[in-house]
C-alpha atoms as a PDB file:
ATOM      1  CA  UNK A   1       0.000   0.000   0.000  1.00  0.00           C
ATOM      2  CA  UNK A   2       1.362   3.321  -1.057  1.00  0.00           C
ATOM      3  CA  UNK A   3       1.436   5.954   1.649  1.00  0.00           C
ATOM      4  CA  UNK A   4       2.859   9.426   1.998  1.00  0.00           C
ATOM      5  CA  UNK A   5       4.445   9.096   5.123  1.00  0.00           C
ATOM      6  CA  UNK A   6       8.144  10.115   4.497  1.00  0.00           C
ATOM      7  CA  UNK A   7      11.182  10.715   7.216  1.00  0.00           C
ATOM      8  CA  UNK A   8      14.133  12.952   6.317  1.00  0.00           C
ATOM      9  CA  UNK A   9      17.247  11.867   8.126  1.00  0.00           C
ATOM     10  CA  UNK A  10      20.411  13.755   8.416  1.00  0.00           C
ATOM     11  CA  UNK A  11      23.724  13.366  10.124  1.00  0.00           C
ATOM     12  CA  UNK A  12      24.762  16.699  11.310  1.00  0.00           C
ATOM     13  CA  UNK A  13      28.735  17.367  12.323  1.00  0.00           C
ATOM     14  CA  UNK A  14      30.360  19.800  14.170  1.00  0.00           C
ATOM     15  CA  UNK A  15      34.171  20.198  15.252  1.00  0.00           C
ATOM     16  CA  UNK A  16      34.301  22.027  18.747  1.00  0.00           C
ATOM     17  CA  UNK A  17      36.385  25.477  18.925  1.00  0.00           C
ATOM     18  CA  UNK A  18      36.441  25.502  22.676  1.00  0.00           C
ATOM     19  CA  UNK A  19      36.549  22.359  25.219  1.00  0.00           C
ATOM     20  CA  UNK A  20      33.234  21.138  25.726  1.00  0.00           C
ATOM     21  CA  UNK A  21      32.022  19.405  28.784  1.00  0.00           C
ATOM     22  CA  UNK A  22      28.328  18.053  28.064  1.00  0.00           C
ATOM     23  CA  UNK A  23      25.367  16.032  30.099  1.00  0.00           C
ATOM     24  CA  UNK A  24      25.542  12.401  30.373  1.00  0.00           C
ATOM     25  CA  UNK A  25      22.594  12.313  27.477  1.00  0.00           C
ATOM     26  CA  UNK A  26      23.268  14.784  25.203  1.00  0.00           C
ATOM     27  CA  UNK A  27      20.426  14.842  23.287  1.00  0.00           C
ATOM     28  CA  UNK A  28      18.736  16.973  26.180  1.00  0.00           C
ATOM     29  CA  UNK A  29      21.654  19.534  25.514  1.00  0.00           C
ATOM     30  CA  UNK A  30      21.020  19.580  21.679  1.00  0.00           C
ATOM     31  CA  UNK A  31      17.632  19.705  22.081  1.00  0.00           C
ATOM     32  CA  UNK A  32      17.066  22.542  24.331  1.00  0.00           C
ATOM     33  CA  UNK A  33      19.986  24.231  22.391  1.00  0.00           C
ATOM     34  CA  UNK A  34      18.549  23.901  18.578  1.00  0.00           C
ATOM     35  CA  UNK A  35      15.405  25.135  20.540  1.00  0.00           C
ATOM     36  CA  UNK A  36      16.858  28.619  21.310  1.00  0.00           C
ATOM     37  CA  UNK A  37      18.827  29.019  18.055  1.00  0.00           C
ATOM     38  CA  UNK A  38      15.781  27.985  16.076  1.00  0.00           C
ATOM     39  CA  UNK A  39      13.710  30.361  17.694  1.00  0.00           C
ATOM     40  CA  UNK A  40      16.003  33.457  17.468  1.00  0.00           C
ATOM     41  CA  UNK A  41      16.438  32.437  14.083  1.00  0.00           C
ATOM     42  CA  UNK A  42      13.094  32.687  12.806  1.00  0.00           C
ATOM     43  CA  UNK A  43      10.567  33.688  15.436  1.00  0.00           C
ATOM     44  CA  UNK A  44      10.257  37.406  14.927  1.00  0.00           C
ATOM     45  CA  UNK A  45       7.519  37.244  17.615  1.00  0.00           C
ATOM     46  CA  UNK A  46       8.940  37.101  21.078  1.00  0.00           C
ATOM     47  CA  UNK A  47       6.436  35.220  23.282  1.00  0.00           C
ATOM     48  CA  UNK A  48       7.859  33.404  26.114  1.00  0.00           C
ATOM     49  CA  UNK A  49       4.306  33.876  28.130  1.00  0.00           C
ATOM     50  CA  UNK A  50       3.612  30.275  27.118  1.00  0.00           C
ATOM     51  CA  UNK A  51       0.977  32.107  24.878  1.00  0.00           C
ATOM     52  CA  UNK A  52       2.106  30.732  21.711  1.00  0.00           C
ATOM     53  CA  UNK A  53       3.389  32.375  18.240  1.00  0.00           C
ATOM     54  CA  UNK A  54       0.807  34.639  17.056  1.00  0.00           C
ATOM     55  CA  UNK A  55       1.750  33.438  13.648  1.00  0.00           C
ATOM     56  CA  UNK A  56       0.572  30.025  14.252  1.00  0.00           C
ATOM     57  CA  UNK A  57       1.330  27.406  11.733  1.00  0.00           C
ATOM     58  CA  UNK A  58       2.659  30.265   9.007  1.00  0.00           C
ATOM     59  CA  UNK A  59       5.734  30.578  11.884  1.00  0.00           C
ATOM     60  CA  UNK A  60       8.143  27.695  11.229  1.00  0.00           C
ATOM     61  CA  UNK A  61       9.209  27.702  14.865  1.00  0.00           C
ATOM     62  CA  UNK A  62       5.133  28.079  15.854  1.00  0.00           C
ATOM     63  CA  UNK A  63       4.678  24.701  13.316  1.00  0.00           C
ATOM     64  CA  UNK A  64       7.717  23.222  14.623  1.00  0.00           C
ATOM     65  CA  UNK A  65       7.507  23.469  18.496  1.00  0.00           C
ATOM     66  CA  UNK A  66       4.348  24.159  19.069  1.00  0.00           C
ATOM     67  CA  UNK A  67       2.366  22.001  16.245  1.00  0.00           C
ATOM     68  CA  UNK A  68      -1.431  22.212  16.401  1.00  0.00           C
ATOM     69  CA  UNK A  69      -3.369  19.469  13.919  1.00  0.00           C
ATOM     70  CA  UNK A  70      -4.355  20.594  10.512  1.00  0.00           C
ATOM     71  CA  UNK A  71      -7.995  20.930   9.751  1.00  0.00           C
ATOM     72  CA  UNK A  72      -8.659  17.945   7.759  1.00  0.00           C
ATOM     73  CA  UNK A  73      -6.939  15.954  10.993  1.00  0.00           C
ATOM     74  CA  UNK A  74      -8.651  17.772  14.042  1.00  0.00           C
ATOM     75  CA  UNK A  75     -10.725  14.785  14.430  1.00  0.00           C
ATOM     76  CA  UNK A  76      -7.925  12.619  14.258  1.00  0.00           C
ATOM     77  CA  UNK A  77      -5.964  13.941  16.748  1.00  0.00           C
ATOM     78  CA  UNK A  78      -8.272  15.469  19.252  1.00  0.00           C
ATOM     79  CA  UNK A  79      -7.524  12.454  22.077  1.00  0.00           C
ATOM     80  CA  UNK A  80      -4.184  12.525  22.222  1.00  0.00           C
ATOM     81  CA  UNK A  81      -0.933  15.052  21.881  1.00  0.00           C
ATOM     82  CA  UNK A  82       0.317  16.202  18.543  1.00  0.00           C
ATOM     83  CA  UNK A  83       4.094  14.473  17.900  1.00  0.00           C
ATOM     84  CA  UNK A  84       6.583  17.164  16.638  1.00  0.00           C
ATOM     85  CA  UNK A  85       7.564  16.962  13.033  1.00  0.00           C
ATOM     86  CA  UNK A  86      11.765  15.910  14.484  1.00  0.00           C
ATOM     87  CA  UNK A  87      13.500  13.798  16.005  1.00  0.00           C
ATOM     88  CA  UNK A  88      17.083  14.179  17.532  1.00  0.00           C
ATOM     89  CA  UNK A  89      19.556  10.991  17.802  1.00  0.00           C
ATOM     90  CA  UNK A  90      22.229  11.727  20.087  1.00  0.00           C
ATOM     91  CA  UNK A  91      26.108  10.519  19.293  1.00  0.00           C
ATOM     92  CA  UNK A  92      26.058   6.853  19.831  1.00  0.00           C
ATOM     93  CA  UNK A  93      29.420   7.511  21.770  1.00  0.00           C
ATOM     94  CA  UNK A  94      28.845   8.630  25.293  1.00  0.00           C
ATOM     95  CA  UNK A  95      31.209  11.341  26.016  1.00  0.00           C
ATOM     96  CA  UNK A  96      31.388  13.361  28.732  1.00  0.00           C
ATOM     97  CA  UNK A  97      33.932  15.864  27.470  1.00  0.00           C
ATOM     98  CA  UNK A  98      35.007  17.128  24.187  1.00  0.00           C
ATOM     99  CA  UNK A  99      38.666  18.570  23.597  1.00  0.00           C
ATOM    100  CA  UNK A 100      39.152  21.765  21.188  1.00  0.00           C
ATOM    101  CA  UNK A 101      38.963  20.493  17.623  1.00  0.00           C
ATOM    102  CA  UNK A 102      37.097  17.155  18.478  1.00  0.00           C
ATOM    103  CA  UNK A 103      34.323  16.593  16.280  1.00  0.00           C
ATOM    104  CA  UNK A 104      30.567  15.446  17.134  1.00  0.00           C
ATOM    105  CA  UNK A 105      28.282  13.592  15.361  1.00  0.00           C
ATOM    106  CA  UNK A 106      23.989  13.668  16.170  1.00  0.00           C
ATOM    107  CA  UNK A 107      21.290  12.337  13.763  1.00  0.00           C
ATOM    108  CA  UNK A 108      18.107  14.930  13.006  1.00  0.00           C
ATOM    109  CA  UNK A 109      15.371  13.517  11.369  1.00  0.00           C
ATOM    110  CA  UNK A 110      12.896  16.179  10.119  1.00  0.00           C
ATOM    111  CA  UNK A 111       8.790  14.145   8.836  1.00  0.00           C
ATOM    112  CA  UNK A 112       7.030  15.453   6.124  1.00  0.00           C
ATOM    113  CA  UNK A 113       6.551  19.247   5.125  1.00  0.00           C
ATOM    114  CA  UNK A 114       8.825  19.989   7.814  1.00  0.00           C
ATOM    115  CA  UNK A 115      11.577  19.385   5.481  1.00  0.00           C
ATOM    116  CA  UNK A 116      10.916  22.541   3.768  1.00  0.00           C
ATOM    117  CA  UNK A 117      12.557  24.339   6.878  1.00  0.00           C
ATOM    118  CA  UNK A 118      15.884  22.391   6.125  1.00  0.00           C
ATOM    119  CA  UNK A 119      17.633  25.994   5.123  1.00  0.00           C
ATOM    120  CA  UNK A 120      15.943  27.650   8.559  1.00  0.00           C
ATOM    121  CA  UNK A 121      17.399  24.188  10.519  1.00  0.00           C
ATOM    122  CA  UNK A 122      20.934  23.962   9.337  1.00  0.00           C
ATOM    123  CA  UNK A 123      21.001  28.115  10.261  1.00  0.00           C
ATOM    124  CA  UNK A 124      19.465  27.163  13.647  1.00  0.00           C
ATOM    125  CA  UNK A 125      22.555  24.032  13.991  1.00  0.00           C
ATOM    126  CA  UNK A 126      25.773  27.040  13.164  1.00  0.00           C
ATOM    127  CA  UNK A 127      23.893  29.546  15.215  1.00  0.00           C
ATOM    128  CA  UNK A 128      23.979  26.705  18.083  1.00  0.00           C
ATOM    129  CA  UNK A 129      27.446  26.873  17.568  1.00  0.00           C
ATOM    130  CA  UNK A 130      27.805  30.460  17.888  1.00  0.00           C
ATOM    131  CA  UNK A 131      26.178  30.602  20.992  1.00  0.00           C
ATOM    132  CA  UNK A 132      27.866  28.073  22.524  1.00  0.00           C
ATOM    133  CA  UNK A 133      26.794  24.674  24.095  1.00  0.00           C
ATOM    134  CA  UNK A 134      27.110  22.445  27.189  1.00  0.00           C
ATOM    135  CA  UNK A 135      27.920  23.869  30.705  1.00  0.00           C
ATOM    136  CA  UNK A 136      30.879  25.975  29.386  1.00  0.00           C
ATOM    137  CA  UNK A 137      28.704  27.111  26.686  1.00  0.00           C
ATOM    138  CA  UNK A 138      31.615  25.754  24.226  1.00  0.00           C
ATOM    139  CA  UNK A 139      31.398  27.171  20.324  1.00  0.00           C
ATOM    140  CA  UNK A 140      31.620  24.958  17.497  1.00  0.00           C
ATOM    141  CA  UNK A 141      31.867  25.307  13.526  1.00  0.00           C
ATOM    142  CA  UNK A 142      29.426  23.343  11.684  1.00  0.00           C
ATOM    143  CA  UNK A 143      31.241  20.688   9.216  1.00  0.00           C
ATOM    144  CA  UNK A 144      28.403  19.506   7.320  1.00  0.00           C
ATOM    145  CA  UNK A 145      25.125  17.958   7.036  1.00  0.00           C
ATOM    146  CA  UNK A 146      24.093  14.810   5.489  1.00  0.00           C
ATOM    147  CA  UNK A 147      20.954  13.574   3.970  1.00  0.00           C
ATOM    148  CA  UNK A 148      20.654   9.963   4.300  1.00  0.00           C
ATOM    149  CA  UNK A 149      18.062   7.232   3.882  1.00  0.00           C
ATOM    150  CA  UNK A 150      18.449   4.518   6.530  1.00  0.00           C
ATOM    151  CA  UNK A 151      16.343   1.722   4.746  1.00  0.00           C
ATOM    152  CA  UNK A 152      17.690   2.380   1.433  1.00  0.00           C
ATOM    153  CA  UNK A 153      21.908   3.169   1.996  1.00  0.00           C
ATOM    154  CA  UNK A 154      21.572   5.981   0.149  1.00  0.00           C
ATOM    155  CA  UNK A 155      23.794   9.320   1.509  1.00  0.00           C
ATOM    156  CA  UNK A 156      24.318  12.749  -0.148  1.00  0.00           C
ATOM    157  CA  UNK A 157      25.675  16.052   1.612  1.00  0.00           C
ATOM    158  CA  UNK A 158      23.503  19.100   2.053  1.00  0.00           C
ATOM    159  CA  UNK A 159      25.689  21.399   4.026  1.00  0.00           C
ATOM    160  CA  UNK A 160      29.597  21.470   3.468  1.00  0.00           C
ATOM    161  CA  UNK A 161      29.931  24.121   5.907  1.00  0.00           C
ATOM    162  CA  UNK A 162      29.330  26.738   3.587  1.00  0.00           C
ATOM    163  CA  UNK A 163      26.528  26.293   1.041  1.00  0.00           C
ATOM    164  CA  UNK A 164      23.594  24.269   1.780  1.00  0.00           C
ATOM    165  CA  UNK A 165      22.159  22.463  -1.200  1.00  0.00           C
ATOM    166  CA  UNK A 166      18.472  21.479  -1.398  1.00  0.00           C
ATOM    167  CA  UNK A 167      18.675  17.766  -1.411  1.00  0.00           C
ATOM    168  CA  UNK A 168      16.873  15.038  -0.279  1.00  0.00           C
ATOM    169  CA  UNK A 169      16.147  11.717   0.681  1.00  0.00           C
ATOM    170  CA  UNK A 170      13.374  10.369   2.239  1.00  0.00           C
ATOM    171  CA  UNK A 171      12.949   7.164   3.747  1.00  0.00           C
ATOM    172  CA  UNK A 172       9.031   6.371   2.667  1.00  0.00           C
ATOM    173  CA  UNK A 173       6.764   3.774   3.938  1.00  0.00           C
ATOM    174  CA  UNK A 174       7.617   0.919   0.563  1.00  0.00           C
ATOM    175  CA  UNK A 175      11.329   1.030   2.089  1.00  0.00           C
ATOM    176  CA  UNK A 176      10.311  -0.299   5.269  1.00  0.00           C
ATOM    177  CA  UNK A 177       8.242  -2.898   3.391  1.00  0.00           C
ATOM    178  CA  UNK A 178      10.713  -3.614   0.849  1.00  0.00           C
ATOM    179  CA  UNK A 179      13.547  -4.039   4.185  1.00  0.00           C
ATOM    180  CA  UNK A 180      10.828  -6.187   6.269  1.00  0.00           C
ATOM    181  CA  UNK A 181      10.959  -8.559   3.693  1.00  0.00           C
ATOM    182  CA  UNK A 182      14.705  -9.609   4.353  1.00  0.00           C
ATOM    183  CA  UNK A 183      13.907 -10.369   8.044  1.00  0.00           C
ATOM    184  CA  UNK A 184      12.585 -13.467  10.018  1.00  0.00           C
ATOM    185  CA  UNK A 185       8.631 -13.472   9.946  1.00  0.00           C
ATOM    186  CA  UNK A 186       8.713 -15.445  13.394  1.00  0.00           C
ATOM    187  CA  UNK A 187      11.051 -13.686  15.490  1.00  0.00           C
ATOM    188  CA  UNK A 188      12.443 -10.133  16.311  1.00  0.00           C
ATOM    189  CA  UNK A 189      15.470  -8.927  18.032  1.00  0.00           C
ATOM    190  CA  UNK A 190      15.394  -5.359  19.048  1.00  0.00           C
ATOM    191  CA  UNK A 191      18.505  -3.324  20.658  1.00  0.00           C
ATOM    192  CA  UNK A 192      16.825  -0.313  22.701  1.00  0.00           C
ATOM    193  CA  UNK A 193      19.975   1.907  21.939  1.00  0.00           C
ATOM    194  CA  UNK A 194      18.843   4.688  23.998  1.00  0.00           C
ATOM    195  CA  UNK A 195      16.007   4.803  27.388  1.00  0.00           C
ATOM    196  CA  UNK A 196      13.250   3.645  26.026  1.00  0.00           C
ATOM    197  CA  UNK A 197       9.767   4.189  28.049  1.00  0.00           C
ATOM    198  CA  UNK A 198       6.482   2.989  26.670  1.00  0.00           C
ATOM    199  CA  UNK A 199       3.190   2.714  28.605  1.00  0.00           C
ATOM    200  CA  UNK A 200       0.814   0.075  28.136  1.00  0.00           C
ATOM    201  CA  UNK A 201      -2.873  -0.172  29.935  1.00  0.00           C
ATOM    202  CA  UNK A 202      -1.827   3.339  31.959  1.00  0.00           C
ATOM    203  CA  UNK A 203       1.377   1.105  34.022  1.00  0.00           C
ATOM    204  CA  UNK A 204       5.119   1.248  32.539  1.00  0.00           C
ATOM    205  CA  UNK A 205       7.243  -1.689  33.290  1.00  0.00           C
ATOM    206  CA  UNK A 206      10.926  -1.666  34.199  1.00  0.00           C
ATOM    207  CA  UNK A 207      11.424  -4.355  32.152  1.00  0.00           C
ATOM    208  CA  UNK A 208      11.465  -4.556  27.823  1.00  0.00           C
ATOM    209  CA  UNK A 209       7.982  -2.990  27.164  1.00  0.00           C
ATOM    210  CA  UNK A 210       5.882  -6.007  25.382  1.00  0.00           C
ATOM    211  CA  UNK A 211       5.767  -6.712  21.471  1.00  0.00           C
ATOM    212  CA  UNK A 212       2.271  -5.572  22.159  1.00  0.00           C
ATOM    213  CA  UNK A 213       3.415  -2.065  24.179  1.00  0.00           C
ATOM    214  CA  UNK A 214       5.708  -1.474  21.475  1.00  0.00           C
ATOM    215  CA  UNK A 215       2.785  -2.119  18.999  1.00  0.00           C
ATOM    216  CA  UNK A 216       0.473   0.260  20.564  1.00  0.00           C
ATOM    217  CA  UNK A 217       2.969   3.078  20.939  1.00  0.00           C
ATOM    218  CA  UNK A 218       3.939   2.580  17.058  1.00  0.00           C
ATOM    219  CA  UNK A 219       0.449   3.040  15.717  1.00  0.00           C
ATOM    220  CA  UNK A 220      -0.685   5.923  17.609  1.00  0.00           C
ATOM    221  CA  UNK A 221       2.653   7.442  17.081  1.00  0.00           C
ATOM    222  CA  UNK A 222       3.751   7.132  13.432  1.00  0.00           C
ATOM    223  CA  UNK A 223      -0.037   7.314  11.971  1.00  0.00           C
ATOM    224  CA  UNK A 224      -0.512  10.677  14.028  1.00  0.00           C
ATOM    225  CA  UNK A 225       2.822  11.977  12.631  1.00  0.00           C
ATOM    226  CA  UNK A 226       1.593  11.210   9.012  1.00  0.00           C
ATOM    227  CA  UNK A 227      -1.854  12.637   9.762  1.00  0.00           C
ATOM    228  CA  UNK A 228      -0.257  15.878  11.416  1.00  0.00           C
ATOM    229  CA  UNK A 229       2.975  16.632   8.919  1.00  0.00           C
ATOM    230  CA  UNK A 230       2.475  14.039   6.085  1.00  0.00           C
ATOM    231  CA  UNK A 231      -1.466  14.466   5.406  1.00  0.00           C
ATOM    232  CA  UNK A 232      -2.931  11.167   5.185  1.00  0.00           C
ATOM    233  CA  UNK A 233      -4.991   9.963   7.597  1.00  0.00           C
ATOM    234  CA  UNK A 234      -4.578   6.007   8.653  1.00  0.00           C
ATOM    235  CA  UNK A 235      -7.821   4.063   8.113  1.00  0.00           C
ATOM    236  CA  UNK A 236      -6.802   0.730   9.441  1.00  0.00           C
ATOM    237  CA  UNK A 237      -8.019  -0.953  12.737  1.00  0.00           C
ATOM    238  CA  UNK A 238      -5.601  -0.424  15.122  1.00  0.00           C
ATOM    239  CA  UNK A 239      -6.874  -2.146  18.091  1.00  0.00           C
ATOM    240  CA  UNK A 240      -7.600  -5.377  15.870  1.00  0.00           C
ATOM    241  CA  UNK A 241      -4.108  -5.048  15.465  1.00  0.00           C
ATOM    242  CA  UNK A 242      -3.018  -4.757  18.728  1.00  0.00           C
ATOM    243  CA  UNK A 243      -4.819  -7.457  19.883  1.00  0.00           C
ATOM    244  CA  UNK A 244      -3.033  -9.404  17.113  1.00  0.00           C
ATOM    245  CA  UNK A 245       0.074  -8.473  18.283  1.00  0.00           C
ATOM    246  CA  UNK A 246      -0.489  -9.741  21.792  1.00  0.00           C
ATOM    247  CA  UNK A 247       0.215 -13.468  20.752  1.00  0.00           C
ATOM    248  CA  UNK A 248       3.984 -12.746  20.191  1.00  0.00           C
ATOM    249  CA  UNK A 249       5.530 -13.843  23.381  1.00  0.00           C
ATOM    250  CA  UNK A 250       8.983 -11.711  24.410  1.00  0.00           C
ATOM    251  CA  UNK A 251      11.097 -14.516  24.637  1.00  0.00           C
ATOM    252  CA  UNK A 252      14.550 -12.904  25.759  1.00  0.00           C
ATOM    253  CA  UNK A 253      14.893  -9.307  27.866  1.00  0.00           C
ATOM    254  CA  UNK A 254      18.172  -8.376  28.971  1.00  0.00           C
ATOM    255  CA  UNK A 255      17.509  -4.749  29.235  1.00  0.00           C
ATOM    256  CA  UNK A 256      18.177  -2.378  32.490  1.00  0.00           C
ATOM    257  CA  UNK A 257      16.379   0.260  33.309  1.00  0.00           C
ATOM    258  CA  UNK A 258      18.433   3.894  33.361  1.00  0.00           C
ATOM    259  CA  UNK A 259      17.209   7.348  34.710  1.00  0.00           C
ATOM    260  CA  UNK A 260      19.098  10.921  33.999  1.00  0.00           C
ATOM    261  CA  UNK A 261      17.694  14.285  34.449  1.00  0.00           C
ATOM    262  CA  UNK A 262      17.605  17.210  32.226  1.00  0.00           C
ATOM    263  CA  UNK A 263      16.926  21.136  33.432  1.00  0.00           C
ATOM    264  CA  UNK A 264      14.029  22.953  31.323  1.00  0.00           C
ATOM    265  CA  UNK A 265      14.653  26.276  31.278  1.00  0.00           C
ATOM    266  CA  UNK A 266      11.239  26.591  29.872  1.00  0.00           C
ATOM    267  CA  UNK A 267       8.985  24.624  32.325  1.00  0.00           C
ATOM    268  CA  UNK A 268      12.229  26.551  35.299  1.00  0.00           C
ATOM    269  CA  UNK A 269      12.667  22.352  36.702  1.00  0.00           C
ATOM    270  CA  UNK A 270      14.709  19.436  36.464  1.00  0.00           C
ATOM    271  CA  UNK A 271      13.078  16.609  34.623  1.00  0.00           C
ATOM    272  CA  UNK A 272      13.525  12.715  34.514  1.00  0.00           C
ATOM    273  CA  UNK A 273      14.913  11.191  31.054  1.00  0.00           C
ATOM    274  CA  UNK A 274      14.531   7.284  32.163  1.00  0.00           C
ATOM    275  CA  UNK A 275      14.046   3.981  30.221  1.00  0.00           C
ATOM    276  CA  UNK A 276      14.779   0.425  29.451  1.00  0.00           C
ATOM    277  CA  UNK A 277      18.143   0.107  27.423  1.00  0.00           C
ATOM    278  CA  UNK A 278      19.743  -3.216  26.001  1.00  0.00           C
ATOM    279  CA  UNK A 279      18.433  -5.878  24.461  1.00  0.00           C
ATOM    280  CA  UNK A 280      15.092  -8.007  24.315  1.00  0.00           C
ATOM    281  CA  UNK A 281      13.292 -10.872  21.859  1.00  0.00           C
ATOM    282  CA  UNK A 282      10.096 -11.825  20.443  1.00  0.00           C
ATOM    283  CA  UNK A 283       8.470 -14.769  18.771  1.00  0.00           C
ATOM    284  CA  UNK A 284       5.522 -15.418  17.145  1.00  0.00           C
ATOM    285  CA  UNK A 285       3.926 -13.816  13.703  1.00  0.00           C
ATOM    286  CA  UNK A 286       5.823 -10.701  13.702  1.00  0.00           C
ATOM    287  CA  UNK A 287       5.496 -10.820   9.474  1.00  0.00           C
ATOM    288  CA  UNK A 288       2.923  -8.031   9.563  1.00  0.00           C
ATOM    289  CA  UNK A 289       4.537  -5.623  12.070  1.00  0.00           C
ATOM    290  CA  UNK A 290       7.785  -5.586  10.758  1.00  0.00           C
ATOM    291  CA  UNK A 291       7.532  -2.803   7.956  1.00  0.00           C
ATOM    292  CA  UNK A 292       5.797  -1.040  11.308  1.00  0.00           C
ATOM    293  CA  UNK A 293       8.520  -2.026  13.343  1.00  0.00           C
ATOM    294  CA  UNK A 294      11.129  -0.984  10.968  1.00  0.00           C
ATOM    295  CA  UNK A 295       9.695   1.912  10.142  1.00  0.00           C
ATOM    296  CA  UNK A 296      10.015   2.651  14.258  1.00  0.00           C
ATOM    297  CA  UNK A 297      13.622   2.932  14.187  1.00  0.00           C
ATOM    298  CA  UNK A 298      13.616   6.188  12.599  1.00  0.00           C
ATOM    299  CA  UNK A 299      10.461   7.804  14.502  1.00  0.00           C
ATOM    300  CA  UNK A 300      11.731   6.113  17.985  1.00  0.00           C
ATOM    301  CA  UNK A 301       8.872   4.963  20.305  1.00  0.00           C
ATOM    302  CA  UNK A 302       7.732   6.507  23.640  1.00  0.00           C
ATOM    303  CA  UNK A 303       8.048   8.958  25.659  1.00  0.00           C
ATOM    304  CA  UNK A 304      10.227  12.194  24.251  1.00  0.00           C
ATOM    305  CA  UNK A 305      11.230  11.072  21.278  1.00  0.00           C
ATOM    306  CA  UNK A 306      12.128  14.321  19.953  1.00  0.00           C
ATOM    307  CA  UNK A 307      15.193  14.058  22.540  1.00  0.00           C
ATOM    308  CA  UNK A 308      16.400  11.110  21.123  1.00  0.00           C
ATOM    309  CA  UNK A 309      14.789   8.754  23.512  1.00  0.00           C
ATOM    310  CA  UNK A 310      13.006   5.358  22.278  1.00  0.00           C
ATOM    311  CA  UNK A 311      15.659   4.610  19.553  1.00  0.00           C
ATOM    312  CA  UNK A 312      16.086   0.771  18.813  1.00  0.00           C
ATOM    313  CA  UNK A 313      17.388  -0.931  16.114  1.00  0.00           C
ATOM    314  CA  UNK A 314      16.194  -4.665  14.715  1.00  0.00           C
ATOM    315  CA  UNK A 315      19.639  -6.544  14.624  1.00  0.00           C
ATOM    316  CA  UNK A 316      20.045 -10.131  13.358  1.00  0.00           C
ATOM    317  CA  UNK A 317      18.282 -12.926  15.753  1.00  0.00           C
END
């Protein structure tokens, strides 16, 4: 079935000018930091009254941080939160510091018409710089941008650190299809690469959330993101397929559960970022939710995604 959901991933590099010293998850840091820049950038509205931007939608910060459901999805979305149209993927090596002319790598995945605000982003990501990040508020030159499609190999540079190119690559929904198709239709192995919280009949377990938790999370996540940013509206039944989904048993877990905290200057408080991480596996039919499941590793799963959090990966079982 041909859809128009479609997820443009990047790989964004910077070299530090300054020596860096940076939270045990970063992606809080980059976060709250691309939140500033991008705002500055192209907000000419200041409102920090938690009253919104007056421009709305028309604003790309208002239709990037503060997303409100198009008409033809009000309906669709009037139970549950609108997802924001990015995702941030912190640098798979933990560091805590970074010496002067060390480099840093982060992923930034950017859904549907979002990706018209590429130019407004990649300003936002050398402003960042500017500005300084981490608790020494250390500057940094932006390399260069990537686009890349995850399901398909493809790569192609956007930003060399001087001219951004409009370019792009976007991983659609026949990728994950054609990809599920090279993977076991009776079991799944899934690496929770960063914490990972899901909740499932209102409780959240310390353990690897259930192949029917993850299920859940997946379809009200990634049809709600199409709805909102792609503009197509899911039809299927999603609780017949949850209740599918519950007859695939998780048949390995070796995950831990792992708590930081992050400071919102926004909300003025210190926040929990906590999750499983590790490893856990699941057997039954799996064929159907597999281009689902695949699909997952580039929207994440859970609870603040757009830090980064809920990232897994299917590796070999």
């Amino acid at each position: 079935m041909a859809r128009k959901l479609e997820l443009h991933c990047h790989d964004v590099t910077v070299r530090f000018l300054d020596k860096a010293v940076v939270p045990p998850y970063e992606g809080s840091m980059i976060r709250g930091a691309f939140g500033r820049a991008f705002k500055d950038s192209c907000c000419p509205f200041p409102h920090n009254d938690g009253s919104g931007c007056p421009l709305g939608d028309k604003c790309p910060y208002g239709y990037v941080f503060e997303t409100s459901p198009p008409e033809e999805a009000r309906d669709f979305a009037k139970n549950a939160s609108v997802p924001r149209p990015y995702v941030f993927e912190p640098p798979e090596e933990t560091k805590m510091e970074y010496a002067p002319g060390e480099r840093m790598r982060f992923g930034f995945t950017v859904i549907g018409r979002a990706a018209d605000y590429m130019p407004y982003f990649i300003y936002a990501f050398s402003k960042m710089g500017e500005a300084g990040v981490g608790r020494l508020k250390a500057r940094y030159e932006l390399e260069r941008v990537e686009a890349k499609n995850p399901l398909s190999g493809t790569r192609e540079q956007v930003f060399d650190g001087e001219t951004a190119r409009n370019r792009r690559l976007p991983a659609v929904w026949e990728d994950a299809v054609s990809m599920a198709r090279s993977l076991d239709g009776e079991r799944a192995r899934l690496e929770f690469l960063t914490p990972t919280f899901v909740k499932f009949g209102g409780a959240v377990s310390p353990e690897a959330p259930s192949f029917a938790a993850l299920a859940q999370a997946l379809l009200i996540r990634i049809p709600m993101l199409s709805a909102m940013h792609c503009g197509e509206v899911w039809h299927e039944d999603f609780r017949e397929l949850v209740a599918r989904s519950r007859e695939i048993e998780t048949v390995r877990d070796t995950t831990t559960w792992v708590s930081f905290r992050r400071y919102s200057s926004f909300k003025k408080k210190s926040e929990p970022l906590e999750g499983i991480v590790g490893c856990a596996e699941y057997a039954g039919p799996v064929e159907e939710f597999l281009p689902l499941i695949t699909m997952g590793q580039l929207t994440h799963v859970g609870k603040r995604a757009v830090f980064g959090l809920g990232r897994y990966r299917i590796s070999a079982t």
